[in-house]
N, C-alpha and C. Protein backbone atom coordinates (compact mmCIF):
# COMPACT_ATOMS: atom_id res chain seq x y z
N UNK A 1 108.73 137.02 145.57
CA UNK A 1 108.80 136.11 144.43
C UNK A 1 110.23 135.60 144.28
N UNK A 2 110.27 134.46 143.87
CA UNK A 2 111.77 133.45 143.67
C UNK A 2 112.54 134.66 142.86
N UNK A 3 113.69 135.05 142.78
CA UNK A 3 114.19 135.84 141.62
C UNK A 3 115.41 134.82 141.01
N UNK A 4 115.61 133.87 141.41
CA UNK A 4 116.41 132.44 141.38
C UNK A 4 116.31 131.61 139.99
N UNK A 5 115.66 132.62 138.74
CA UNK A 5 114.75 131.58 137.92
C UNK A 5 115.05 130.45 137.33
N UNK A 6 116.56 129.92 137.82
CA UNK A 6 117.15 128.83 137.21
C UNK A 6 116.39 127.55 138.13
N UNK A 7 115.75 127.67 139.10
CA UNK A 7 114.69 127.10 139.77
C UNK A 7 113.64 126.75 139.45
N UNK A 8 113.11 127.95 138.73
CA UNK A 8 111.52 128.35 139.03
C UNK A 8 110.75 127.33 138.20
N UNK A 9 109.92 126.28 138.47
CA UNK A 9 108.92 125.93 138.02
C UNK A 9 107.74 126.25 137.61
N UNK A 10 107.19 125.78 136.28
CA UNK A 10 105.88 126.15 136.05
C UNK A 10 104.69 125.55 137.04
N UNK A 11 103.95 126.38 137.65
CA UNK A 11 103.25 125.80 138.78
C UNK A 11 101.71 124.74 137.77
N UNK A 12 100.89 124.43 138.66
CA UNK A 12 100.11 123.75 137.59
C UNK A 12 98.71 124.53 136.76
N UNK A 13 98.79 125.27 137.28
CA UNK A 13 98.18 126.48 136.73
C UNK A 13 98.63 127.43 135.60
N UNK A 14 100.07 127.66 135.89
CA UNK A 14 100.71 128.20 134.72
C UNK A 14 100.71 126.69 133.00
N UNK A 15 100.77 125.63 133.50
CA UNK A 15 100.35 124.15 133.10
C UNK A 15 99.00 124.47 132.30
N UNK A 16 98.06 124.49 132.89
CA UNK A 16 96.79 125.05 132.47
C UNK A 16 96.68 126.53 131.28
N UNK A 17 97.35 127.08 132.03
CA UNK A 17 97.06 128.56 130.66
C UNK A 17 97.60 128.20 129.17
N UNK A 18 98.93 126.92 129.71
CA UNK A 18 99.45 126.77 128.51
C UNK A 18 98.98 126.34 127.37
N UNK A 19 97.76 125.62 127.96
CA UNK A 19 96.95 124.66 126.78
C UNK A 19 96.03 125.73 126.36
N UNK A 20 96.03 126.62 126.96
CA UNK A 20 94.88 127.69 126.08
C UNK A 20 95.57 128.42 125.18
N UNK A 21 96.78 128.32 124.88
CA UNK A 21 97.66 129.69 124.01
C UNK A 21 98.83 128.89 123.06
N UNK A 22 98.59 127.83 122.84
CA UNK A 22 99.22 127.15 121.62
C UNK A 22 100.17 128.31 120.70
N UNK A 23 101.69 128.06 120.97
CA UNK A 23 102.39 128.70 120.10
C UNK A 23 102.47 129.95 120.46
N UNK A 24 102.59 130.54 122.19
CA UNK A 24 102.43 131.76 122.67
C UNK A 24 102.93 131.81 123.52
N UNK A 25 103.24 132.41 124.68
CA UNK A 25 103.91 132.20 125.86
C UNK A 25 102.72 132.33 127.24
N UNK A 26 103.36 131.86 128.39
CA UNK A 26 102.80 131.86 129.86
C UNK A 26 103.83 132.71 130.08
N UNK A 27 102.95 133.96 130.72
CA UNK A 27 104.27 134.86 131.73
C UNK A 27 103.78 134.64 132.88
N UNK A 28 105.04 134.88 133.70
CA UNK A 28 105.43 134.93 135.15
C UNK A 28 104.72 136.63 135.84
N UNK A 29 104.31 137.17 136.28
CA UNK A 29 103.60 138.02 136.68
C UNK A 29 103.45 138.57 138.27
N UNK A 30 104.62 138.95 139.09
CA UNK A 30 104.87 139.77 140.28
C UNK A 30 103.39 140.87 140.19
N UNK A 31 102.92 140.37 141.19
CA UNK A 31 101.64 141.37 141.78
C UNK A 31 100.10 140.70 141.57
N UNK A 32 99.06 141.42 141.64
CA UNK A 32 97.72 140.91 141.69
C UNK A 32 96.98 142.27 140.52
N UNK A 33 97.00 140.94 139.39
CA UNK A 33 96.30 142.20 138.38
C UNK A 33 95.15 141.76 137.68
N UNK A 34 94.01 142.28 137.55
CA UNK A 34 92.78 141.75 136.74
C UNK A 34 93.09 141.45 135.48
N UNK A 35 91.85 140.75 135.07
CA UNK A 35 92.26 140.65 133.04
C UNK A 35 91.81 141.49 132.60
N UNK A 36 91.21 142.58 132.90
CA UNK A 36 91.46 143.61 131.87
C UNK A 36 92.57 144.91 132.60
N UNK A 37 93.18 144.64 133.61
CA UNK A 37 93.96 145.48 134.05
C UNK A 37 95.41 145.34 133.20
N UNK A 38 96.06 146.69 132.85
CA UNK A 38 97.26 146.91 132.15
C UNK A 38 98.76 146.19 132.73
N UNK A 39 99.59 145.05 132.67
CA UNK A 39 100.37 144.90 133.63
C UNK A 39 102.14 145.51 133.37
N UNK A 40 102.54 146.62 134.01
CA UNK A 40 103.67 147.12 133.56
C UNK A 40 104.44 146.09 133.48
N UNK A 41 105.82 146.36 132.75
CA UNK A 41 106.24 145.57 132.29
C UNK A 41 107.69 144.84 133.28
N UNK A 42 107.76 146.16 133.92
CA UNK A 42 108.59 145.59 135.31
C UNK A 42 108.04 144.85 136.06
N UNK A 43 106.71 144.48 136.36
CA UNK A 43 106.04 143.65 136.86
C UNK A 43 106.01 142.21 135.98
N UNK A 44 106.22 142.07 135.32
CA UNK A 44 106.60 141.02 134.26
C UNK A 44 108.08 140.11 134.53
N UNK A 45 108.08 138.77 135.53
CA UNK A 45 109.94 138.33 135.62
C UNK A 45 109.83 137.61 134.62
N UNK A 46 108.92 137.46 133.69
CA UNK A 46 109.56 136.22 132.47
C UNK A 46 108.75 135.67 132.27
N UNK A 47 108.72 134.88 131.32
CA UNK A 47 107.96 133.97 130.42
C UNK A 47 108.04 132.50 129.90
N UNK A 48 107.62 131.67 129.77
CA UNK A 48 107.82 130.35 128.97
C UNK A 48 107.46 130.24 127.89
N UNK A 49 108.11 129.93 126.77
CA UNK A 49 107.42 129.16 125.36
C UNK A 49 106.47 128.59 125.51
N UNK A 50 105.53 128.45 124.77
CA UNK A 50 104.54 127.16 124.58
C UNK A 50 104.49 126.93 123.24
N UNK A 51 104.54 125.32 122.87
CA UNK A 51 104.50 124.91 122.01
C UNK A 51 102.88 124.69 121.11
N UNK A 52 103.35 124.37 119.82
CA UNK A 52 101.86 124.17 119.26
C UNK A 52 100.77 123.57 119.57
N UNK A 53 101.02 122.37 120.62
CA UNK A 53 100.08 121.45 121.43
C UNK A 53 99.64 122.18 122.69
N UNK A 54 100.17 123.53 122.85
CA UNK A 54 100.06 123.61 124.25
C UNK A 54 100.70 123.29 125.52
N UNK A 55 101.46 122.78 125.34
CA UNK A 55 102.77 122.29 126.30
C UNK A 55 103.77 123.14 126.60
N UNK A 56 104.70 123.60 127.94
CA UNK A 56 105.18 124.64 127.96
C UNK A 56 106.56 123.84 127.69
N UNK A 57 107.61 124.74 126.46
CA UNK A 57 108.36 124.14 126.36
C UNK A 57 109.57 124.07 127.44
N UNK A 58 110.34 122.90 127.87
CA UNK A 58 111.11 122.64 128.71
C UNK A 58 112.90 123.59 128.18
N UNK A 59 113.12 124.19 129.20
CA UNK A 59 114.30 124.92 129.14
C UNK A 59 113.59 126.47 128.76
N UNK A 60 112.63 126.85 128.71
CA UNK A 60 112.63 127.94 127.28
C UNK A 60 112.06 129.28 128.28
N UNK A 61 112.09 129.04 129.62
CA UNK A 61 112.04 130.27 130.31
C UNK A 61 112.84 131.67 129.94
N UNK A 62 112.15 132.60 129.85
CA UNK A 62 113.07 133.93 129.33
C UNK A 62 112.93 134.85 130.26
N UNK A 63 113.83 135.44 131.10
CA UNK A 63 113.69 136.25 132.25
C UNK A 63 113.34 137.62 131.78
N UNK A 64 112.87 138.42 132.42
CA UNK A 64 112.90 140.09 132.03
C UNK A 64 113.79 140.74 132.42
N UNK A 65 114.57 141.33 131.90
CA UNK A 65 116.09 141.78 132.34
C UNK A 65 115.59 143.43 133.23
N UNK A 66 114.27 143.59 132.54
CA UNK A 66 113.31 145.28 133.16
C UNK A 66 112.41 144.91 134.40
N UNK A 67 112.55 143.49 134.59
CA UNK A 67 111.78 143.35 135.71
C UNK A 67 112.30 143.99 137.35
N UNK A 68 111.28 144.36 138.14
CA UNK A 68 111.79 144.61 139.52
C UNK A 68 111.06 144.14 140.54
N UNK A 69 111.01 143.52 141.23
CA UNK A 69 110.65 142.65 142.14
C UNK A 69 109.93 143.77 143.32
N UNK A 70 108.59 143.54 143.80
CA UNK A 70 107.45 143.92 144.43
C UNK A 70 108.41 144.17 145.37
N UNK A 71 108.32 146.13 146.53
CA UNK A 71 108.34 146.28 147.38
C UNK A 71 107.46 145.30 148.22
N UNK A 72 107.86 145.58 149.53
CA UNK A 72 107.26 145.29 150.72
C UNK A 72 106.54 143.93 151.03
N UNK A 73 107.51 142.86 151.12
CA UNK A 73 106.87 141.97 150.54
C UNK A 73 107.90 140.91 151.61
């Protein structure tokens, strides 16, 4: 995964979740986890704002300072 996040774009999918969570965030998510699976939080590199429309807000990425990036990879 990019660890670069001054890069990282919202892909168009992360685009998509945004409009479902009005006023919530899209996280960034290192690994392959179900929806009802628990996701630790080191597995977590960060997040975006989303605004009340659903739109992810521009600049508003927040990195996880506890994140650690997937062995073996």
């Amino acid at each position: 995964m990019e660890t670069d996040f001054s890069k990282l774009k919202p892909t168009p999918e992360m685009i998509q979740e945004a409009r479902k969570h009005p006023n919530g965030w899209v996280y960034v998510i290192d690994g392959t986890y179900g929806p009802n699976d628990t996701v630790p939080p080191e597995a977590i590199a960060g997040a975006w704002e989303v605004d009340a429309i659903g739109n992810i807000v521009p600049n508003s990425f927040l990195a996880n300072p506890k994140y650690k990036p997937k062995q073996g990879k």
